[in-house]
PDB file of N, CA and C in Angstrom:
ATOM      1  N   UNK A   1      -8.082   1.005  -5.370  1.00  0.00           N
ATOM      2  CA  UNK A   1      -8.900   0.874  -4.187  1.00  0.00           C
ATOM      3  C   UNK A   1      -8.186   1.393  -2.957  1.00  0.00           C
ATOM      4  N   UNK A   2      -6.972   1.257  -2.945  1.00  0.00           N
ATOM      5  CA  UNK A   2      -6.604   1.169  -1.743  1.00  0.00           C
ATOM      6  C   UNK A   2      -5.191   2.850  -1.956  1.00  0.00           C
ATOM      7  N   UNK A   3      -5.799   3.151  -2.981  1.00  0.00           N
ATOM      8  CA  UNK A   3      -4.842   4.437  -3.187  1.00  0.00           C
ATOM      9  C   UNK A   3      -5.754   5.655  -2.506  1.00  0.00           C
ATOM     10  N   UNK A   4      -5.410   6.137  -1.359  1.00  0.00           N
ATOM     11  CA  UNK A   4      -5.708   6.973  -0.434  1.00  0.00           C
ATOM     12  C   UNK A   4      -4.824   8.716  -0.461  1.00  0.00           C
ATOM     13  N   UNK A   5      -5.442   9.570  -0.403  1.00  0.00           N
ATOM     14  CA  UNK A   5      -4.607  10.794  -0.240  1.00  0.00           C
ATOM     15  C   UNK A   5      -5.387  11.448   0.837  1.00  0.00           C
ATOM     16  N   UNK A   6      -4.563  11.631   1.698  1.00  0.00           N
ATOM     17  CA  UNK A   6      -4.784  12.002   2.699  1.00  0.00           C
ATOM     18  C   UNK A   6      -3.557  13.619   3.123  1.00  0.00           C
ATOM     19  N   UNK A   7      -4.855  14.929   2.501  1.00  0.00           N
ATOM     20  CA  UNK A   7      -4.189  16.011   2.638  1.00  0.00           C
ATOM     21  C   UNK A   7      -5.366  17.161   2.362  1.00  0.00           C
ATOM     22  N   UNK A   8      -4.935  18.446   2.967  1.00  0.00           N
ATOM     23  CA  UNK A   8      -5.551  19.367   2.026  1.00  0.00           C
ATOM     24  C   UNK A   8      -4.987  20.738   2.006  1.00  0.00           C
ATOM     25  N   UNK A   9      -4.558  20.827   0.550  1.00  0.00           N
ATOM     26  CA  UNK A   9      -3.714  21.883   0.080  1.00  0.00           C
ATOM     27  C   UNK A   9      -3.772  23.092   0.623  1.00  0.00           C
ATOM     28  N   UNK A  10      -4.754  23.581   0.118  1.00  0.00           N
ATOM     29  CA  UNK A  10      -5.230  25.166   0.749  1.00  0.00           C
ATOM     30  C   UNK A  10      -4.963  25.861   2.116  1.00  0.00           C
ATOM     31  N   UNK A  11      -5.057  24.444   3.071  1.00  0.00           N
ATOM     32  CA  UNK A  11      -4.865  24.974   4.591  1.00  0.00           C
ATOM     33  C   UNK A  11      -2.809  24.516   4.599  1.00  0.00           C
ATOM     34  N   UNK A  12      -2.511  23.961   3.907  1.00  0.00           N
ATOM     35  CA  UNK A  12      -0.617  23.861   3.733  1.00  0.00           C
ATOM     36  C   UNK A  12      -0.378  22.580   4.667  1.00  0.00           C
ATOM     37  N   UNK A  13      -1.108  22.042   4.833  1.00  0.00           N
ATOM     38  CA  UNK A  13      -0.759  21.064   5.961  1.00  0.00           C
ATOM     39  C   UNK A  13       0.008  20.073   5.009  1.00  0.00           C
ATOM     40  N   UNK A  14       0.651  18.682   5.874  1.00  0.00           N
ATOM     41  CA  UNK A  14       1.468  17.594   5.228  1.00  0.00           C
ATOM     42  C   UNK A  14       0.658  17.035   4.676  1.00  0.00           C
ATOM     43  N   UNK A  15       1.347  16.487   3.312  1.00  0.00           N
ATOM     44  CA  UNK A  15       0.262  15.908   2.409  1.00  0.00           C
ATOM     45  C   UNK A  15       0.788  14.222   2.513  1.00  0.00           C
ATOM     46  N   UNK A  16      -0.379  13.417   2.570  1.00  0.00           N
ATOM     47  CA  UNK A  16       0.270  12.048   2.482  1.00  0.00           C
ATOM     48  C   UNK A  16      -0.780  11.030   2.190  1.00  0.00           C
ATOM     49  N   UNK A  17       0.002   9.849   0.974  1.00  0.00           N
ATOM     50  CA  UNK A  17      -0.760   8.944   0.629  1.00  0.00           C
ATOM     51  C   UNK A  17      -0.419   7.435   0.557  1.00  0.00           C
ATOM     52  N   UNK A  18      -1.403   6.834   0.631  1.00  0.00           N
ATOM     53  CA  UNK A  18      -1.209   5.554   0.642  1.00  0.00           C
ATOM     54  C   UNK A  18      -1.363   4.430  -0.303  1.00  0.00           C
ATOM     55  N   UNK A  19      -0.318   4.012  -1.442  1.00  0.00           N
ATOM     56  CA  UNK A  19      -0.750   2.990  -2.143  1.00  0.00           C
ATOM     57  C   UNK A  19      -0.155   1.678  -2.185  1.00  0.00           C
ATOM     58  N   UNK A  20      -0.394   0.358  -2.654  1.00  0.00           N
ATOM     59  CA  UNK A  20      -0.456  -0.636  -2.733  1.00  0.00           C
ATOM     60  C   UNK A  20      -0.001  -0.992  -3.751  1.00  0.00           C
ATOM     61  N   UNK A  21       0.968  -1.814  -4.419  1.00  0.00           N
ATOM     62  CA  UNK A  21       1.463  -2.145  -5.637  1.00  0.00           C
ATOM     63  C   UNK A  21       2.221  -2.944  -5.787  1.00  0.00           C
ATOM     64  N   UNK A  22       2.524  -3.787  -7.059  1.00  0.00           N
ATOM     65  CA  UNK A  22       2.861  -4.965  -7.439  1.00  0.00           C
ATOM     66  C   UNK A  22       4.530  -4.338  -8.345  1.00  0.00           C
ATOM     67  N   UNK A  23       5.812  -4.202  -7.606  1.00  0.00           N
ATOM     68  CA  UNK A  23       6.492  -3.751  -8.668  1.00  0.00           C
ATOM     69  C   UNK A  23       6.969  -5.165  -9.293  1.00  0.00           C
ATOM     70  N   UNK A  24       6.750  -4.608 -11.206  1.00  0.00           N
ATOM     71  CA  UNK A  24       6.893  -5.490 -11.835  1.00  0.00           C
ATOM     72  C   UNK A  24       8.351  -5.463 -12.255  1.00  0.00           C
ATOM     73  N   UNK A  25       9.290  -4.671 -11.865  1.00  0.00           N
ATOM     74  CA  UNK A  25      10.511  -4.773 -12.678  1.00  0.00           C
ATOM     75  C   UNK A  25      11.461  -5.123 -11.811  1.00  0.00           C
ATOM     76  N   UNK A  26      11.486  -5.614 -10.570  1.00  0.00           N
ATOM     77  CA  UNK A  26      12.036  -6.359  -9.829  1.00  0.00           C
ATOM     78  C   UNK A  26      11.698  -8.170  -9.344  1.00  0.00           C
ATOM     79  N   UNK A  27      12.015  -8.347 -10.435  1.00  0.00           N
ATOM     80  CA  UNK A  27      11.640  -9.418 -10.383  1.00  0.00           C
ATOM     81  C   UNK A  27      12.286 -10.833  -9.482  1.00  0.00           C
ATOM     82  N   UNK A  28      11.785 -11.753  -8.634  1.00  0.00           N
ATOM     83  CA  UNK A  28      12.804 -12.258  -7.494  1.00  0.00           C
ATOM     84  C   UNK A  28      13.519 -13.494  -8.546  1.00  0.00           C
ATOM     85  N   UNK A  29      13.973 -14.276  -8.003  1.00  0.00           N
ATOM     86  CA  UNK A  29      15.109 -15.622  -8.547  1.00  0.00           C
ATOM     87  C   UNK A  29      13.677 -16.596  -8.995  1.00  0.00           C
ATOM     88  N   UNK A  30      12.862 -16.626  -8.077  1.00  0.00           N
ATOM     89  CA  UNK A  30      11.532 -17.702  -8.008  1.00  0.00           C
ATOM     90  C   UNK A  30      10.715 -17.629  -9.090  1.00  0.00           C
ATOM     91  N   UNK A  31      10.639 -16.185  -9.879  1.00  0.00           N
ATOM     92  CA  UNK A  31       9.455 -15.607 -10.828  1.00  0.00           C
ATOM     93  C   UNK A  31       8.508 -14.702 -10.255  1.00  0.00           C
ATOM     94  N   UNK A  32       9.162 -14.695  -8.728  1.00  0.00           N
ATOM     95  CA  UNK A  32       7.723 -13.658  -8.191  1.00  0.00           C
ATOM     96  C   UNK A  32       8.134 -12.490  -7.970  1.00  0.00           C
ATOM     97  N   UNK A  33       7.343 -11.664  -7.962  1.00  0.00           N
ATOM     98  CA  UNK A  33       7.507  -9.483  -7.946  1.00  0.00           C
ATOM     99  C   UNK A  33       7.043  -9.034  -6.234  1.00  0.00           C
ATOM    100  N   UNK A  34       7.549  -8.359  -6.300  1.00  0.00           N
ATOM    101  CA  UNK A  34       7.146  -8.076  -4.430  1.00  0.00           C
ATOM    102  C   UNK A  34       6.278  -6.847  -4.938  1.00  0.00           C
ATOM    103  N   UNK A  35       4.899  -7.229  -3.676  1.00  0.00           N
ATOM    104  CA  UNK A  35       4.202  -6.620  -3.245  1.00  0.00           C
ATOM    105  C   UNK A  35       4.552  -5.453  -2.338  1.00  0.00           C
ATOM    106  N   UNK A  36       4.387  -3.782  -2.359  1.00  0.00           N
ATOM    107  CA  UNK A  36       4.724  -3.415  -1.546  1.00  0.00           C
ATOM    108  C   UNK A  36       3.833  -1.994  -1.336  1.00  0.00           C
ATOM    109  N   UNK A  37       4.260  -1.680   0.039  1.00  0.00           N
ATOM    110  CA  UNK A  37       2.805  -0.813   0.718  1.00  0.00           C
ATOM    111  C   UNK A  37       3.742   0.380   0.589  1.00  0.00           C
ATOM    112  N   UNK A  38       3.464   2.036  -0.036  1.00  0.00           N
ATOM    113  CA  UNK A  38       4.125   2.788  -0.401  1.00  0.00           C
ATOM    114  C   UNK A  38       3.067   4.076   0.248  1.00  0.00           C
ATOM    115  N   UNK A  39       3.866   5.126   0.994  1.00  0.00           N
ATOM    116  CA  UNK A  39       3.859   5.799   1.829  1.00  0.00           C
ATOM    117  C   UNK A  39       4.236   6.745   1.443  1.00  0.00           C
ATOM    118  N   UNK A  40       3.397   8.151   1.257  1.00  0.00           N
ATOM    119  CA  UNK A  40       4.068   9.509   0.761  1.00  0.00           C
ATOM    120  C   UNK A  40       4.011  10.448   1.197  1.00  0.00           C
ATOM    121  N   UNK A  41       4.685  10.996   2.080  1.00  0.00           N
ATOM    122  CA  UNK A  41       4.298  11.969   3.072  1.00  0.00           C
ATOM    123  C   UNK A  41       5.253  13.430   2.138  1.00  0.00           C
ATOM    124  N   UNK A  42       4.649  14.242   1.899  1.00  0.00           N
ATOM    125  CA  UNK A  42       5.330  15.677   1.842  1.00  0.00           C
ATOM    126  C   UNK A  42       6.367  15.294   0.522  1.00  0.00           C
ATOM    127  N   UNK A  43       6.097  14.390  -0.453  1.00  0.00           N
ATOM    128  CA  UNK A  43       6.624  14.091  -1.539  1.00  0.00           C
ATOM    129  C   UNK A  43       7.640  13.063  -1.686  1.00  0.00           C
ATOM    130  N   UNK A  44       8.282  12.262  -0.371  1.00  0.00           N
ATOM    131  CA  UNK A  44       8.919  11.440  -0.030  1.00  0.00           C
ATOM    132  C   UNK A  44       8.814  10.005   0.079  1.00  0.00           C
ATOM    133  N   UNK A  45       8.999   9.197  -0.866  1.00  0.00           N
ATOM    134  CA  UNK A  45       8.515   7.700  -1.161  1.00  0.00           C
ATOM    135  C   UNK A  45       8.841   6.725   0.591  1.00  0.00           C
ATOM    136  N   UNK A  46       8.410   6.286   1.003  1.00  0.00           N
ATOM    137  CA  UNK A  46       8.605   4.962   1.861  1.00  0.00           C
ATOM    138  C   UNK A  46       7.764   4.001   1.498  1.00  0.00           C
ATOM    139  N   UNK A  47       8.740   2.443   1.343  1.00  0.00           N
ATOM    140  CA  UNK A  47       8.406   1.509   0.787  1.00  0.00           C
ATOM    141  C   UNK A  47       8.390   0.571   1.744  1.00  0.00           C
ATOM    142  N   UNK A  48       7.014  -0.421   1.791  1.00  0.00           N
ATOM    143  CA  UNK A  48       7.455  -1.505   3.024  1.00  0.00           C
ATOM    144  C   UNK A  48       7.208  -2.503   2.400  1.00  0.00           C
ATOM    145  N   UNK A  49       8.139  -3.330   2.084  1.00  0.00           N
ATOM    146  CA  UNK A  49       7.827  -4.417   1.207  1.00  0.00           C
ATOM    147  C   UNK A  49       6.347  -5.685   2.362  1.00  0.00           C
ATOM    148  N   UNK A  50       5.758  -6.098   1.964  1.00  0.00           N
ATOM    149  CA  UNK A  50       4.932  -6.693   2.181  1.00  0.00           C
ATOM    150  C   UNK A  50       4.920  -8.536   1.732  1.00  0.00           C
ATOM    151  N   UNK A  51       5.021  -8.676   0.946  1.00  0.00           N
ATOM    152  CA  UNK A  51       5.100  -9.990   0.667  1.00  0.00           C
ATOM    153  C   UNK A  51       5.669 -10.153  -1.230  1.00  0.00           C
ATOM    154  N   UNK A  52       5.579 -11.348  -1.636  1.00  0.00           N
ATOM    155  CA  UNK A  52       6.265 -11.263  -2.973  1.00  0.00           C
ATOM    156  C   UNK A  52       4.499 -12.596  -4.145  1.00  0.00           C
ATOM    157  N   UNK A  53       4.458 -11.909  -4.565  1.00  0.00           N
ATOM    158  CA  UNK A  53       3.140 -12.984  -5.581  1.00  0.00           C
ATOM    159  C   UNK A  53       4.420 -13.227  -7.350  1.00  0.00           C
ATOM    160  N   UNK A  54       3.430 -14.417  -7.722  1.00  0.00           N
ATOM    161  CA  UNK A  54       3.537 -14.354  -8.898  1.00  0.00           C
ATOM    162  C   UNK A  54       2.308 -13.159  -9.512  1.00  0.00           C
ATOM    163  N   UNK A  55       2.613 -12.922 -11.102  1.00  0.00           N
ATOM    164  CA  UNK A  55       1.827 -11.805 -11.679  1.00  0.00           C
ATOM    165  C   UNK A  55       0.379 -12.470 -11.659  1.00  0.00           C
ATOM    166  N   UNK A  56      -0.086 -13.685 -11.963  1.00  0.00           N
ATOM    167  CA  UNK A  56      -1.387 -13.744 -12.387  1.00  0.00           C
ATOM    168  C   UNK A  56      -1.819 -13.871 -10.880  1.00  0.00           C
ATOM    169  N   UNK A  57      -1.250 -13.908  -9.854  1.00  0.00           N
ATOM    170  CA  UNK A  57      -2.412 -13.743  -8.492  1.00  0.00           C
ATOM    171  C   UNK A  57      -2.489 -12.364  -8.278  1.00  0.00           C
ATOM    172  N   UNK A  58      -1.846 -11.484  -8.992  1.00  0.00           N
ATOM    173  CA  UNK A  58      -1.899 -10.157  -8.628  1.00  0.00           C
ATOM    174  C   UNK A  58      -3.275  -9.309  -9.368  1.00  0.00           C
ATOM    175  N   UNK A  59      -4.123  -8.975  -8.713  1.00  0.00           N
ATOM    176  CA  UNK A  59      -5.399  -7.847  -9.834  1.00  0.00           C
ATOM    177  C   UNK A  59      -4.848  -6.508  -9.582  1.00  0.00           C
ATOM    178  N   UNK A  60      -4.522  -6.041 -10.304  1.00  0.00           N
ATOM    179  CA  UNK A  60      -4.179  -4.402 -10.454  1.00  0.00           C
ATOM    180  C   UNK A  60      -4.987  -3.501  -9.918  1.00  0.00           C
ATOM    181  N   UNK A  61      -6.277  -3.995 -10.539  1.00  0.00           N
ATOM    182  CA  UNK A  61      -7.163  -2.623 -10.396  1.00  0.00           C
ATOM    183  C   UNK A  61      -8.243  -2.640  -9.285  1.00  0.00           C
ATOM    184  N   UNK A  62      -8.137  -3.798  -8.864  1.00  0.00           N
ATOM    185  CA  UNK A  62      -8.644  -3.876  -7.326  1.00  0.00           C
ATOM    186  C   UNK A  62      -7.627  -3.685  -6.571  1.00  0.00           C
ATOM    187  N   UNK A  63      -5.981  -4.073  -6.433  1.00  0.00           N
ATOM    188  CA  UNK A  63      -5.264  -3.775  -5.618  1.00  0.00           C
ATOM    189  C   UNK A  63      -5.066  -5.396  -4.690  1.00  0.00           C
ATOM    190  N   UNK A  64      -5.645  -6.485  -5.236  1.00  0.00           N
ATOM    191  CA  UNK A  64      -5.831  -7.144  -3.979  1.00  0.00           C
ATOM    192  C   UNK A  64      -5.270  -8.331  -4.573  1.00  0.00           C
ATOM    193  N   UNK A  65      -5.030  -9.347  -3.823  1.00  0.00           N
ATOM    194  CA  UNK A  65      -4.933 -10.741  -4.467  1.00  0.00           C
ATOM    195  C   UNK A  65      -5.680 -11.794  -5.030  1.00  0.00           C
ATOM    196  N   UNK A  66      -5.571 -12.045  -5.962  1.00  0.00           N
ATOM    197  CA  UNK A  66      -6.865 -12.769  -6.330  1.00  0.00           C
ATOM    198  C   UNK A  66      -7.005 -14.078  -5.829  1.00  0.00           C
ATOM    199  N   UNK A  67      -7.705 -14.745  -6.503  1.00  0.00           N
ATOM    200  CA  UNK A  67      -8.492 -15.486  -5.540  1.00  0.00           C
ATOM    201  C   UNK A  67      -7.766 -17.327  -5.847  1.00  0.00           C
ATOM    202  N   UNK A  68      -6.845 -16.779  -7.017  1.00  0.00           N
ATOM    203  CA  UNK A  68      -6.192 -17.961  -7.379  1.00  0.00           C
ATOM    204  C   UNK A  68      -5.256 -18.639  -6.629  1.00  0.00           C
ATOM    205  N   UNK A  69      -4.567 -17.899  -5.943  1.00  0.00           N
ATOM    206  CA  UNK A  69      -3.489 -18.072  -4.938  1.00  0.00           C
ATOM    207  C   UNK A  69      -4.433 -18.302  -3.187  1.00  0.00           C
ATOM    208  N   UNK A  70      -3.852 -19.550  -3.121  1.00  0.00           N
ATOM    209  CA  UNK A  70      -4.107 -20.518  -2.287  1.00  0.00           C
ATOM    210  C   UNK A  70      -4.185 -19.579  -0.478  1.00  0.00           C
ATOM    211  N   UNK A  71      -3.584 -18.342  -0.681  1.00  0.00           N
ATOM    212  CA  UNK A  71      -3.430 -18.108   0.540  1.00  0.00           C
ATOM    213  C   UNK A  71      -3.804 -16.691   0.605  1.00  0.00           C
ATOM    214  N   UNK A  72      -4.907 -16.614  -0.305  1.00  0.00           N
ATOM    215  CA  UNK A  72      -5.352 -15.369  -0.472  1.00  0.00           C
ATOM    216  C   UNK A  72      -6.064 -14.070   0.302  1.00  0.00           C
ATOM    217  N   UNK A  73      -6.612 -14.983   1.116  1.00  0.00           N
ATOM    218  CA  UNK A  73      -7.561 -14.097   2.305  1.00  0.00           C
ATOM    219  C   UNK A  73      -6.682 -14.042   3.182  1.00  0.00           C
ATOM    220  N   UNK A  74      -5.465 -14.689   3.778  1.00  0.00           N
ATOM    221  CA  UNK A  74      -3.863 -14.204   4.542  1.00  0.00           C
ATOM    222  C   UNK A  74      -3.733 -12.643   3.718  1.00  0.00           C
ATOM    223  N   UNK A  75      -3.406 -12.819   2.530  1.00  0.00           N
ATOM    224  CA  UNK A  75      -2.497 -11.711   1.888  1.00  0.00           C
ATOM    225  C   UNK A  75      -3.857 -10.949   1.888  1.00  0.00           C
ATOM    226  N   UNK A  76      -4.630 -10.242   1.559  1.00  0.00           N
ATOM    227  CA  UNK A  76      -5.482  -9.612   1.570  1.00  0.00           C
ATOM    228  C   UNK A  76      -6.340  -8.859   2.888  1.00  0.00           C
ATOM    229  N   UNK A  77      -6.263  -9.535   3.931  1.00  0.00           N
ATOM    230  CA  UNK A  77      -6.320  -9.187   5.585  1.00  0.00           C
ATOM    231  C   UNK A  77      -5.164  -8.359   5.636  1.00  0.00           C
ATOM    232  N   UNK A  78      -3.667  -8.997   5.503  1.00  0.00           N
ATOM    233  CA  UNK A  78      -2.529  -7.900   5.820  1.00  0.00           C
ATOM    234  C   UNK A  78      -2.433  -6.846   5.123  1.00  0.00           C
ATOM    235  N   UNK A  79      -2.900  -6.581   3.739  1.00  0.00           N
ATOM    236  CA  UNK A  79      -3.104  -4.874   2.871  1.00  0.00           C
ATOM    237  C   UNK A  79      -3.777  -4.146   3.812  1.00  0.00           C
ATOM    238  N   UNK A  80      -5.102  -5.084   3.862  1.00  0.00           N
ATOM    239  CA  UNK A  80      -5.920  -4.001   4.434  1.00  0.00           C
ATOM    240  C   UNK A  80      -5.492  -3.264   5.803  1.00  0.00           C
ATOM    241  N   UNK A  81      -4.784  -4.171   6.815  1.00  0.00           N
ATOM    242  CA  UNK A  81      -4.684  -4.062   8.398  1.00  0.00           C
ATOM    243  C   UNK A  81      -3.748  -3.107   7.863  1.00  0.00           C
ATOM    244  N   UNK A  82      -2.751  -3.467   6.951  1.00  0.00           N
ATOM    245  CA  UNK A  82      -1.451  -2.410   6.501  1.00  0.00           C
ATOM    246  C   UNK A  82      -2.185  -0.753   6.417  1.00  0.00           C
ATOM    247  N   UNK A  83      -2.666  -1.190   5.520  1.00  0.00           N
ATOM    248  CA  UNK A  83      -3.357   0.226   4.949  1.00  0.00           C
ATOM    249  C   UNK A  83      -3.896   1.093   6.232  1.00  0.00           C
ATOM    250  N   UNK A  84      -4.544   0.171   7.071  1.00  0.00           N
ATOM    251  CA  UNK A  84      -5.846   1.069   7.493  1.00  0.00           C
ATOM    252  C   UNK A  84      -4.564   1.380   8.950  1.00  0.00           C
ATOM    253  N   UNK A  85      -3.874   1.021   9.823  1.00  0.00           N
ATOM    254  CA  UNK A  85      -2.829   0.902  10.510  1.00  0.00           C
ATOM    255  C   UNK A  85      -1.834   2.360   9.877  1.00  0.00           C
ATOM    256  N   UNK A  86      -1.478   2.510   8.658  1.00  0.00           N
ATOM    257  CA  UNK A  86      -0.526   3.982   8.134  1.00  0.00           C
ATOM    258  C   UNK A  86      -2.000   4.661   8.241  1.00  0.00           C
ATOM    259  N   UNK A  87      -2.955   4.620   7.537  1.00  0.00           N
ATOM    260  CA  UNK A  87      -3.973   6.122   7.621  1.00  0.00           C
ATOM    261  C   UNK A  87      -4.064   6.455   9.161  1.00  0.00           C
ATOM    262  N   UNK A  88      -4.574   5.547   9.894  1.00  0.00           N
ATOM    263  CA  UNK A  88      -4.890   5.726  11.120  1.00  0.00           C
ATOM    264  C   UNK A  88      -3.776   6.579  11.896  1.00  0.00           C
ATOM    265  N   UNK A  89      -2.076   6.553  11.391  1.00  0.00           N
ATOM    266  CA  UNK A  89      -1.629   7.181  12.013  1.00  0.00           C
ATOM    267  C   UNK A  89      -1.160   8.314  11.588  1.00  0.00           C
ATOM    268  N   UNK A  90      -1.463   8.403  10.089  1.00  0.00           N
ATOM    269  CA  UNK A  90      -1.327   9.494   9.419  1.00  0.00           C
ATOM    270  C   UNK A  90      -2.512  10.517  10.179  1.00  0.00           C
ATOM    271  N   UNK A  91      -3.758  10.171  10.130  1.00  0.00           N
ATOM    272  CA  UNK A  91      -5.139  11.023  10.834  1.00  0.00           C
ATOM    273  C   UNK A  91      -4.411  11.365  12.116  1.00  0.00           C
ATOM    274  N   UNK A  92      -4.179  10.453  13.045  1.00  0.00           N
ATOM    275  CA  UNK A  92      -3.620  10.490  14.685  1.00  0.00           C
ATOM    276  C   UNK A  92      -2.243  11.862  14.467  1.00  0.00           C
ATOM    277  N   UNK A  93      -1.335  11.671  13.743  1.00  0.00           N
ATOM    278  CA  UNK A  93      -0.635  13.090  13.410  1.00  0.00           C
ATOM    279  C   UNK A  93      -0.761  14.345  13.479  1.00  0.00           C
ATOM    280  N   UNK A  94      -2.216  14.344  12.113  1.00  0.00           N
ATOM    281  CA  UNK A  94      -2.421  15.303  12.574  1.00  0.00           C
ATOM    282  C   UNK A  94      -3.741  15.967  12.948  1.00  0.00           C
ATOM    283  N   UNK A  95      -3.667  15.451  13.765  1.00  0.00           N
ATOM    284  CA  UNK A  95      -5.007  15.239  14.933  1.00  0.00           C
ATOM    285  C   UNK A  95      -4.222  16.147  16.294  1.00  0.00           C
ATOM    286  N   UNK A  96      -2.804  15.476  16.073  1.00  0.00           N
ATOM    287  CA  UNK A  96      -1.969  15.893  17.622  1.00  0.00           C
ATOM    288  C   UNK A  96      -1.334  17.176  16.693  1.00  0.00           C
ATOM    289  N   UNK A  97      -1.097  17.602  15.636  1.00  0.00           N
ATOM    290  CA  UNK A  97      -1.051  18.451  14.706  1.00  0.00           C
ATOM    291  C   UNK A  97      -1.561  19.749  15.651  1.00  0.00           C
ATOM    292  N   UNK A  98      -2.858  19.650  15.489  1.00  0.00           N
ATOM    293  CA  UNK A  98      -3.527  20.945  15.868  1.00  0.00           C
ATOM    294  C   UNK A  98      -3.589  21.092  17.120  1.00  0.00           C
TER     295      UNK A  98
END
């Protein structure tokens, strides 16, 4: 849902995208995996860690938190504000771009 590409080849401009993800192989001391908001500009990873869930509040394929975890509409407001906050300044770029 929340995996965004924001580019277009043909004209050569910077290519950059936005996804959302649960890495599972870092796992914390507690049992929980950090959530983190991942940024790709021109092939270059930036990672902003975001918060940390256990696996079963995590839905993959929506991207979002589910509904099991008590503080769910918190964590789910901040993806989105996250998300829409990097596109917005990815667009604003290159907007001042041209």
């Amino acid at each position: 849902m929340f995996k965004q590409s924001l580019s277009n080849k043909k004209s050569g401009e910077t290519m950059a995208s936005v996804n959302v993800s649960m890495y599972k192989t870092r796992a914390n001391s507690d049992g929980t995996y950090p959530v983190y908001l991942q940024i790709i500009i021109d092939r270059k990873p930036i990672r902003k860690l975001l918060f940390s869930l256990f696996e079963k509040d995590w839905d993959v394929k929506k991207q979002r938190v589910k509904t099991t975890n008590y503080h769910h509409s918190k964590y789910n407001e901040l993806l989105v504000n996250s998300v829409y906050e990097i596109e917005s300044k990815i667009i604003q770029a290159k907007i001042d771009k041209v």
